[in-house]
PDB file of N, CA and C in Angstrom:
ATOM      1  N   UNK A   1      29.590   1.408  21.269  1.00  0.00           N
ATOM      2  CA  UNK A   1      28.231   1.794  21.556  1.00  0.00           C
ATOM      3  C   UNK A   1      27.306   0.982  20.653  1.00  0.00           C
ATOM      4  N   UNK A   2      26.153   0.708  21.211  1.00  0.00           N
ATOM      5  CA  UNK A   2      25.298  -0.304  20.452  1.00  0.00           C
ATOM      6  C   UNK A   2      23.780   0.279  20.504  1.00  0.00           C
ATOM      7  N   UNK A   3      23.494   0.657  19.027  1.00  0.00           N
ATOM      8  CA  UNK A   3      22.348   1.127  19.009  1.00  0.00           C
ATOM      9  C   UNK A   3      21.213   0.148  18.412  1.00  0.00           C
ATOM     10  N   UNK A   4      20.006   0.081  19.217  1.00  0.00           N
ATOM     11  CA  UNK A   4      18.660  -0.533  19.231  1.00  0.00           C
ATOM     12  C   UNK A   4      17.787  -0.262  18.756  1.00  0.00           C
ATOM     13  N   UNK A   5      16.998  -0.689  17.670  1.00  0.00           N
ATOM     14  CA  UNK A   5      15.852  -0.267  17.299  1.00  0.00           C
ATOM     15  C   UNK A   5      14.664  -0.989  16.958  1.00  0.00           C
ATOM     16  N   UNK A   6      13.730  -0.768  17.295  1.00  0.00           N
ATOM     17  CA  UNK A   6      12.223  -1.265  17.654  1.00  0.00           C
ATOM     18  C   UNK A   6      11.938  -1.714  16.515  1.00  0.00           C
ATOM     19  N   UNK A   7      11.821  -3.126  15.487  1.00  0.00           N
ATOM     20  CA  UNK A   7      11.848  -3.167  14.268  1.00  0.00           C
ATOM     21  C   UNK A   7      10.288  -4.216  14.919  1.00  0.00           C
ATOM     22  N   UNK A   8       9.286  -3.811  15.459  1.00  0.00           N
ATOM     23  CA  UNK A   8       8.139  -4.216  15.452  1.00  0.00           C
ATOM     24  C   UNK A   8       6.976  -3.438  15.669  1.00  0.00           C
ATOM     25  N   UNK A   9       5.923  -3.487  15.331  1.00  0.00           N
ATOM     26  CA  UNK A   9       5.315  -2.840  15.192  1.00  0.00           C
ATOM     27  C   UNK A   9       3.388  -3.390  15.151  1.00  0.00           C
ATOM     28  N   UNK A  10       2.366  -2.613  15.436  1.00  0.00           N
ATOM     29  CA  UNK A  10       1.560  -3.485  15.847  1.00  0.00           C
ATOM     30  C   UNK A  10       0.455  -3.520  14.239  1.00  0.00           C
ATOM     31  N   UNK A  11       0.114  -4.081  13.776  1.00  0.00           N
ATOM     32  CA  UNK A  11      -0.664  -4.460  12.826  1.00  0.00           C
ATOM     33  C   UNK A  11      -2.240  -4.015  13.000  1.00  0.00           C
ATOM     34  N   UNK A  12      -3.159  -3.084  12.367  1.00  0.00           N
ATOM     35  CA  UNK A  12      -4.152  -2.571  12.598  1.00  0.00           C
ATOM     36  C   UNK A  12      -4.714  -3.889  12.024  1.00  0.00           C
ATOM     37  N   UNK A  13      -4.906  -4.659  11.082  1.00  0.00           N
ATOM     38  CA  UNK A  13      -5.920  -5.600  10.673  1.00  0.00           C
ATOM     39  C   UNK A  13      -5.628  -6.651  11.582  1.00  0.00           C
ATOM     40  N   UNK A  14      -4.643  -7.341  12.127  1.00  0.00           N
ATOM     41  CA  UNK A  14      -4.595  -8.050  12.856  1.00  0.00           C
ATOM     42  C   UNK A  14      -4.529  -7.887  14.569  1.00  0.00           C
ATOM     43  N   UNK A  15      -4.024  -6.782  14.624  1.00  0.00           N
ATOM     44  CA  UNK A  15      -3.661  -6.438  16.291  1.00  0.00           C
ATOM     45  C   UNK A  15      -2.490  -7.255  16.907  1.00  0.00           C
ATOM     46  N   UNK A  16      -1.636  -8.049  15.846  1.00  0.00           N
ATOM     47  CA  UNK A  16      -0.973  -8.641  16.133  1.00  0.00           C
ATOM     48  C   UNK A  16       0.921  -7.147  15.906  1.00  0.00           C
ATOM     49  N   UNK A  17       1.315  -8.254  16.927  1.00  0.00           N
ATOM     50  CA  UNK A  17       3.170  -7.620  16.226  1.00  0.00           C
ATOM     51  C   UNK A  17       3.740  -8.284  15.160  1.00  0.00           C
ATOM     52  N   UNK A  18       4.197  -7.533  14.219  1.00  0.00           N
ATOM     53  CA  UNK A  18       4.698  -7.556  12.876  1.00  0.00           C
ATOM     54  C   UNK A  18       6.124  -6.854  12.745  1.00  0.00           C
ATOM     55  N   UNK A  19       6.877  -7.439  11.677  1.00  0.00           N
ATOM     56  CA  UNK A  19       8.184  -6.963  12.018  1.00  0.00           C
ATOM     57  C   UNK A  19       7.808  -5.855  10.520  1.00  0.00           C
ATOM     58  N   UNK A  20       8.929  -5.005  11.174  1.00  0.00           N
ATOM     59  CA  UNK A  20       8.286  -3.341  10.175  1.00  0.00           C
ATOM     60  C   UNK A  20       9.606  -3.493   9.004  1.00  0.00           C
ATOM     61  N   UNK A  21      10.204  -5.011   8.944  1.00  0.00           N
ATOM     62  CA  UNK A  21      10.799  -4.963   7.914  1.00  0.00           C
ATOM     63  C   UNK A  21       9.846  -6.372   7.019  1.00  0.00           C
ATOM     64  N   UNK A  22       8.927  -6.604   7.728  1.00  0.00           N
ATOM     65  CA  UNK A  22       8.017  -7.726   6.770  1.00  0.00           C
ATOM     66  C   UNK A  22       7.318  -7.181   5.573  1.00  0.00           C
ATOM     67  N   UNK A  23       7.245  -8.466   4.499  1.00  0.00           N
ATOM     68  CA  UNK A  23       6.371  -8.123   3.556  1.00  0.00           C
ATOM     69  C   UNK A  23       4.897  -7.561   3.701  1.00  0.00           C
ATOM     70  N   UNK A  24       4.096  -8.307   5.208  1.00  0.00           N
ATOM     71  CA  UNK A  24       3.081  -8.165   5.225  1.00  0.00           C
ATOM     72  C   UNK A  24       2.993  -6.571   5.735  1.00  0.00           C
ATOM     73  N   UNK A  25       3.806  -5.857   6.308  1.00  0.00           N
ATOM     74  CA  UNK A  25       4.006  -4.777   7.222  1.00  0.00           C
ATOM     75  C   UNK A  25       3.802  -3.858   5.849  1.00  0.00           C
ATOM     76  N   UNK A  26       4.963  -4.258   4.724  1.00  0.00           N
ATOM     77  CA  UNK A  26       5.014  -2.731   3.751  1.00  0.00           C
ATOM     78  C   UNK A  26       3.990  -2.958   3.264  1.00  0.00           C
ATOM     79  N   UNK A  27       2.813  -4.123   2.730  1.00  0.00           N
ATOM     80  CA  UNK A  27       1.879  -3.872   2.514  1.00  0.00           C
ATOM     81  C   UNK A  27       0.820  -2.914   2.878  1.00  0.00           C
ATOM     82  N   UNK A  28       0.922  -3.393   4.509  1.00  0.00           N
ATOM     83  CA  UNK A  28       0.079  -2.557   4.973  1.00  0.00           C
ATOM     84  C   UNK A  28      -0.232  -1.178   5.161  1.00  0.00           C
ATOM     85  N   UNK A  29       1.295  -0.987   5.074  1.00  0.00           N
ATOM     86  CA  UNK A  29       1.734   0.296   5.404  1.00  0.00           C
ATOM     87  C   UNK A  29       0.903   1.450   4.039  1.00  0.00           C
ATOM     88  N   UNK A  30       1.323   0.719   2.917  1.00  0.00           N
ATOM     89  CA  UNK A  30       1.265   1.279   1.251  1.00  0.00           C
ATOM     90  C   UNK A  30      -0.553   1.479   1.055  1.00  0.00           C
ATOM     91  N   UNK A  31      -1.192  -0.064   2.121  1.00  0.00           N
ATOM     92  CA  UNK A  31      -2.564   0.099   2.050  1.00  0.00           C
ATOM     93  C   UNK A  31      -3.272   1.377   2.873  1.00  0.00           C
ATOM     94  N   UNK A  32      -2.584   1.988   3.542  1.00  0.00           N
ATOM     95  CA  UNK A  32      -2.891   3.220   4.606  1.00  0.00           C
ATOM     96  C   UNK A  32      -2.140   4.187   3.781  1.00  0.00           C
ATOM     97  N   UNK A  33      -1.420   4.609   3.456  1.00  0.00           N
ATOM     98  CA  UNK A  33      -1.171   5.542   2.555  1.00  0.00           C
ATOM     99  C   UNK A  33      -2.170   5.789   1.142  1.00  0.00           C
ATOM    100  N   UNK A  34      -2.836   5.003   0.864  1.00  0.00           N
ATOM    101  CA  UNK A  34      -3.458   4.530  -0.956  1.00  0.00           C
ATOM    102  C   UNK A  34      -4.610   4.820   0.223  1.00  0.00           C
ATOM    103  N   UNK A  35      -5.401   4.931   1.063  1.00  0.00           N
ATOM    104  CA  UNK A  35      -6.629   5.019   1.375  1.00  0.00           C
ATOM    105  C   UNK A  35      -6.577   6.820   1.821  1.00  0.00           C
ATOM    106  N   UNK A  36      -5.424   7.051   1.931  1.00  0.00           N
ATOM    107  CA  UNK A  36      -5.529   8.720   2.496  1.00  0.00           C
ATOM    108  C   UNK A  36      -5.457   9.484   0.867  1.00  0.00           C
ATOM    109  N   UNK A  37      -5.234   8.682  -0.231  1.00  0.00           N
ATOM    110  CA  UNK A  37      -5.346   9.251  -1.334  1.00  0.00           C
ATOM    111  C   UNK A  37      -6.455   9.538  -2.172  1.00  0.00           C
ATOM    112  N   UNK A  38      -6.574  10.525  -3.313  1.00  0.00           N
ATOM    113  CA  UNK A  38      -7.760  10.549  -3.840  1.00  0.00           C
ATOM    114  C   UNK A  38      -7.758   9.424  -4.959  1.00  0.00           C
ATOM    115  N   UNK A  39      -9.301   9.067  -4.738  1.00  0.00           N
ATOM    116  CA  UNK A  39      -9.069   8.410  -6.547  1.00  0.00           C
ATOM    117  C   UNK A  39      -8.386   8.480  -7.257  1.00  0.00           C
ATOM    118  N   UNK A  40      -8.015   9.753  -8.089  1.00  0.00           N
ATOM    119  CA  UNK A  40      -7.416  10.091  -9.488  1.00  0.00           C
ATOM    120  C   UNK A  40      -6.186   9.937  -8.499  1.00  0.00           C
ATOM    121  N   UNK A  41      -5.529   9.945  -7.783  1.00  0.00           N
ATOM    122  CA  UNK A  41      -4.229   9.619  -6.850  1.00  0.00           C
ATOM    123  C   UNK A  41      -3.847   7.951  -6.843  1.00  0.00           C
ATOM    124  N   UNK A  42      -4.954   7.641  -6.720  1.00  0.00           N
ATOM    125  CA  UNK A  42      -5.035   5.982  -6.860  1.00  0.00           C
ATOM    126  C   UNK A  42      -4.735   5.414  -7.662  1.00  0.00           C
ATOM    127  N   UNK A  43      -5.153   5.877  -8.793  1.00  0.00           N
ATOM    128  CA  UNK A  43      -5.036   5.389  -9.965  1.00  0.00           C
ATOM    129  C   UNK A  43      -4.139   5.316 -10.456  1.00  0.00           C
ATOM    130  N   UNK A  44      -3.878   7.044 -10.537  1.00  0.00           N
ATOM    131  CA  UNK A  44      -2.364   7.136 -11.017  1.00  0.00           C
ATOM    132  C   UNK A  44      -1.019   6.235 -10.293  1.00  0.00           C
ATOM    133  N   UNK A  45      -1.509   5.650  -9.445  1.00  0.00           N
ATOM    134  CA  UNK A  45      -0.641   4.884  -8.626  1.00  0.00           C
ATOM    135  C   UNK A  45      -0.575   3.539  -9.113  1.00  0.00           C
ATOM    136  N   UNK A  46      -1.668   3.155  -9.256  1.00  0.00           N
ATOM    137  CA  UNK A  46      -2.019   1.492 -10.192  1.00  0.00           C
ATOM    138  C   UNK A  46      -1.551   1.432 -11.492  1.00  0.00           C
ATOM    139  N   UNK A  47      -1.917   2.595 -12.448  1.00  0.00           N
ATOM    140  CA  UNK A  47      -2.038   2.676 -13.479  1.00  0.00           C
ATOM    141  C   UNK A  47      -1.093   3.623 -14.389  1.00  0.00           C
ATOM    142  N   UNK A  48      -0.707   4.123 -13.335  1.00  0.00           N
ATOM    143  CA  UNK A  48       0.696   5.469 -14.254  1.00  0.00           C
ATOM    144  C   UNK A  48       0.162   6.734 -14.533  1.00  0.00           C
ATOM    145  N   UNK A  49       0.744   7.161 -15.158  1.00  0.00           N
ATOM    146  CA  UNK A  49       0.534   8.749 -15.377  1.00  0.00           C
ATOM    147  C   UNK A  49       1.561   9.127 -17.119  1.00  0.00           C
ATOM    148  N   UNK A  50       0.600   9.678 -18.410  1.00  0.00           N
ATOM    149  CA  UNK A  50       1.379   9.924 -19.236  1.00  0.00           C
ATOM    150  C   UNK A  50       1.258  11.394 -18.811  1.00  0.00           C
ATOM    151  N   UNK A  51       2.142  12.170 -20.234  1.00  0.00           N
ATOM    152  CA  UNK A  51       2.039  13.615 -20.205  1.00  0.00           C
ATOM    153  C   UNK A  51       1.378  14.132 -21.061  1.00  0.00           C
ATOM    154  N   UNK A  52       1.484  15.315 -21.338  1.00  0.00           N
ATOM    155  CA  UNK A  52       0.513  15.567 -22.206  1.00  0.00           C
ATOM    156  C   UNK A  52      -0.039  15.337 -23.444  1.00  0.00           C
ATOM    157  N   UNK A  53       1.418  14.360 -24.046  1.00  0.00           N
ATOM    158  CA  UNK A  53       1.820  14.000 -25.217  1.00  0.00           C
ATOM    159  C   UNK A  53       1.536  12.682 -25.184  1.00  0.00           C
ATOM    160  N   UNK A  54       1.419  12.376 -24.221  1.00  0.00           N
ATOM    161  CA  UNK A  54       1.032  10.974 -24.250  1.00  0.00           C
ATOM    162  C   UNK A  54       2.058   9.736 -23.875  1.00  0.00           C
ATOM    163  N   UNK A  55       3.189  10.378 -23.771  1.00  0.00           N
ATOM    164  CA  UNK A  55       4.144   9.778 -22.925  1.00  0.00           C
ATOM    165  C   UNK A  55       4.068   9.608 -21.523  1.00  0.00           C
ATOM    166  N   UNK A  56       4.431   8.303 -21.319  1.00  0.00           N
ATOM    167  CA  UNK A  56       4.681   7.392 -20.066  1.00  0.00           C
ATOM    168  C   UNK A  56       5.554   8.285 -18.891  1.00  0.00           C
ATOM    169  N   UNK A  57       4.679   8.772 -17.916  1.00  0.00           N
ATOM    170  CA  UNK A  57       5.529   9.826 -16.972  1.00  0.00           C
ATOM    171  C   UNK A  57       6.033   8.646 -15.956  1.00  0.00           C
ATOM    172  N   UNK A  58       4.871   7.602 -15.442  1.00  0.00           N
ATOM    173  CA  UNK A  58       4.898   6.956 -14.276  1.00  0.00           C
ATOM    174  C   UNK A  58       4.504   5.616 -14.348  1.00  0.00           C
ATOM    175  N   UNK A  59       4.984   4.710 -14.563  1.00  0.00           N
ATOM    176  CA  UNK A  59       4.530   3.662 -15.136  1.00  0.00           C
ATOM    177  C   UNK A  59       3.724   2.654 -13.797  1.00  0.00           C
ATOM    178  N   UNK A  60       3.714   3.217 -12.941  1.00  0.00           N
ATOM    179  CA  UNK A  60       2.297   3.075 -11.653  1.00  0.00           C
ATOM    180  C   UNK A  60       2.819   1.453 -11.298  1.00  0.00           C
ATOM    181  N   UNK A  61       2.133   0.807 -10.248  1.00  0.00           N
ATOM    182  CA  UNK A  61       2.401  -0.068  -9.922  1.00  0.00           C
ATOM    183  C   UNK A  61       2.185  -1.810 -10.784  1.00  0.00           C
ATOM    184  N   UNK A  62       0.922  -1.652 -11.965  1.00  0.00           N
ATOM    185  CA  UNK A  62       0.953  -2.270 -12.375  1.00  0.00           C
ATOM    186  C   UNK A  62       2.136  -2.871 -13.225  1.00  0.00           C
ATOM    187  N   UNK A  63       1.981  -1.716 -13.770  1.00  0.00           N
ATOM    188  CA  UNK A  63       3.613  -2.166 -14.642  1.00  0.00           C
ATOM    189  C   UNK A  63       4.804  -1.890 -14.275  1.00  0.00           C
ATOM    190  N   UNK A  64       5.113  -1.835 -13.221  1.00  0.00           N
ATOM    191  CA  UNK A  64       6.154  -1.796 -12.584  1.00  0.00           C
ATOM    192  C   UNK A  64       6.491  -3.564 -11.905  1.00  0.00           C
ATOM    193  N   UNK A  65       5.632  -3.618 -10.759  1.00  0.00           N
ATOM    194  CA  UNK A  65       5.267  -4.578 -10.072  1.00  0.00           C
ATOM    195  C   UNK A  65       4.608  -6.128 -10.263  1.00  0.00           C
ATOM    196  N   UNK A  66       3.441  -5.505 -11.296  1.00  0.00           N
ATOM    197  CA  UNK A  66       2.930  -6.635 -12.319  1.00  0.00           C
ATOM    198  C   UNK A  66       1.055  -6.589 -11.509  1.00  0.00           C
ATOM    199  N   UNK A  67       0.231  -7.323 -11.918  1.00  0.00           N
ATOM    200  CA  UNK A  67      -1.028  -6.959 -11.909  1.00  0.00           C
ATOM    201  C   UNK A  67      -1.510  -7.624 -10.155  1.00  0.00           C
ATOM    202  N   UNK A  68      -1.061  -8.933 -10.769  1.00  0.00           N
ATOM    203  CA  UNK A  68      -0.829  -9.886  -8.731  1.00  0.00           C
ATOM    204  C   UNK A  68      -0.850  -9.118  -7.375  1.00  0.00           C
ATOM    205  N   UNK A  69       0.057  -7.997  -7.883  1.00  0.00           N
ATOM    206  CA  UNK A  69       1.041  -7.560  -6.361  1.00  0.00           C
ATOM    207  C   UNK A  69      -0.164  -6.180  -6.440  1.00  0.00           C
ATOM    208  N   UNK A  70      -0.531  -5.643  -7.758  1.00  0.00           N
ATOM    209  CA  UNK A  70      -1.248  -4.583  -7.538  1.00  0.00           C
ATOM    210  C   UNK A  70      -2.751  -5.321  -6.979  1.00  0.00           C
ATOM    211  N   UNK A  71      -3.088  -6.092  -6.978  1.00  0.00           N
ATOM    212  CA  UNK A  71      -4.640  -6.819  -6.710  1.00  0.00           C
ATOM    213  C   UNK A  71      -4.286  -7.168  -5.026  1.00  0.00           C
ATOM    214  N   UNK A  72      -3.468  -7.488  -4.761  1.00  0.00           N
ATOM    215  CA  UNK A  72      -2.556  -7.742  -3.611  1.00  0.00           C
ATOM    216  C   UNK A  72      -2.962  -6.351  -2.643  1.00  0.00           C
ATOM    217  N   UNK A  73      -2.591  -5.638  -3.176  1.00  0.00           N
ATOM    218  CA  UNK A  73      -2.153  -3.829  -2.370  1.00  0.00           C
ATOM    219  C   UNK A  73      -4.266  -3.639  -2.405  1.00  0.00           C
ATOM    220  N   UNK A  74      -4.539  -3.724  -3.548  1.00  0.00           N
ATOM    221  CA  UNK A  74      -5.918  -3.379  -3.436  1.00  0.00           C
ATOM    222  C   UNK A  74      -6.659  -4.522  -2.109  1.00  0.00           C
ATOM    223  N   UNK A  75      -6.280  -5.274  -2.317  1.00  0.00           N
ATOM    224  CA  UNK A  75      -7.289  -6.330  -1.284  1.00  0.00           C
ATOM    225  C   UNK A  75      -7.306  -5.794  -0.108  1.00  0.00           C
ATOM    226  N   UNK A  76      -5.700  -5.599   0.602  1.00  0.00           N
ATOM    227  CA  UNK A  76      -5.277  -5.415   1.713  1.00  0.00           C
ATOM    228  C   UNK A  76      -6.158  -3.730   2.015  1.00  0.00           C
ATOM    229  N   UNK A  77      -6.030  -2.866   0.797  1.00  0.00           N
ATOM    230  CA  UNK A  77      -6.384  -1.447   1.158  1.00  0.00           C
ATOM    231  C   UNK A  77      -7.869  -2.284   1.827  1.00  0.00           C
ATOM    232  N   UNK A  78      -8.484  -2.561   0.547  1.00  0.00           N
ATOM    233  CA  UNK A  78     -10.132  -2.341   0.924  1.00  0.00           C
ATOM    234  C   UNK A  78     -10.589  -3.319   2.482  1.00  0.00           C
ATOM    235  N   UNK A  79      -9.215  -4.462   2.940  1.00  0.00           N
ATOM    236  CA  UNK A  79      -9.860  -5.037   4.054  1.00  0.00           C
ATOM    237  C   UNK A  79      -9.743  -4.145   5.862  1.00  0.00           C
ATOM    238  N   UNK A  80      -8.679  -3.015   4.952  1.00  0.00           N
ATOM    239  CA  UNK A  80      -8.225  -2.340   5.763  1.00  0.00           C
ATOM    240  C   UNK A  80      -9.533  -0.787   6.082  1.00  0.00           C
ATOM    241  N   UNK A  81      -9.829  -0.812   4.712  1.00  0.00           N
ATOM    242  CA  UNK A  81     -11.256   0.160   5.236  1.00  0.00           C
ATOM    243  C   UNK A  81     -12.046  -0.687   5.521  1.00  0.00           C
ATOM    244  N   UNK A  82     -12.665  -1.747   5.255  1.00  0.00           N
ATOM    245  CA  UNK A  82     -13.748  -2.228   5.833  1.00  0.00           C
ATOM    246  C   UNK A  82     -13.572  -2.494   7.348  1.00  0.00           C
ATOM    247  N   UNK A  83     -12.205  -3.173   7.767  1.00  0.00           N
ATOM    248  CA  UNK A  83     -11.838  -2.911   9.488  1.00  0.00           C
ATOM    249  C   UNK A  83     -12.425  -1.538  10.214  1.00  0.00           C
ATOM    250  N   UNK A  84     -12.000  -0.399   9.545  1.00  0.00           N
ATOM    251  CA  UNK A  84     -11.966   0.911   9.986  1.00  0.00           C
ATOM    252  C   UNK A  84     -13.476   1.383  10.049  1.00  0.00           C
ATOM    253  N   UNK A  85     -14.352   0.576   9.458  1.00  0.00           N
ATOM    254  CA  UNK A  85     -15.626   1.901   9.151  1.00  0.00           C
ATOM    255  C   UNK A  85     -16.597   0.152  10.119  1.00  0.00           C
ATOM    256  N   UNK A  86     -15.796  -0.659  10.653  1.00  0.00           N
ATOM    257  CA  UNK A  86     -16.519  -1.553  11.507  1.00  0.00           C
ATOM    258  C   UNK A  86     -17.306  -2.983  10.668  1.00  0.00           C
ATOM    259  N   UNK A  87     -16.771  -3.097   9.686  1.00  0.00           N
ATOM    260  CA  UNK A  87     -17.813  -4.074   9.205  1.00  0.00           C
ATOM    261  C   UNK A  87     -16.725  -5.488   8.930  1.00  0.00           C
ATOM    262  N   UNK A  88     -15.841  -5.637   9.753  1.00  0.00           N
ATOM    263  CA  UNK A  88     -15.040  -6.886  10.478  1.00  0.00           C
ATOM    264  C   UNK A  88     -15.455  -7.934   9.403  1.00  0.00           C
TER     265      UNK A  88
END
């Protein structure tokens, strides 16, 4: 038996098909998730999260990933709201 699966998918900034195992795809994907978040959600996402003590809970995408890939995720979010609210 041979199972099939739809590994494309359509791209809201482009309207183009994208394969949903591409780099440009998880971007996008991460940029639609990070826009349904709050600020202080955001952040903590870029930037980490200590505890109360001041220890490192989440070391967020910057330092995980490095600053590039986080400026990267931000570009894509904000070209992805500006698509959405019409200002192309």
């Amino acid at each position: 038996m041979t199972y099939s699966r739809d590994t494309k998918a359509i791209s809201e900034l482009t309207g183009q098909s994208v394969s949903t195992w591409s780099e440009e795809w998880r971007i996008e994907t991460e940029a639609r998730a990070l826009l349904k978040m709050s600020k202080e959600q955001r952040d903590a996402f870029f930037n980490g999260r200590k505890d109360a003590d001041g220890r490192t809970v989440d070391r967020g995408v910057i330092g995980i990933r490095g600053l590039e890939a986080a400026e990267e995720i931000k570009a894509t979010m904000e070209r992805l709201q500006a698509f959405r609210s019409g200002s192309k």
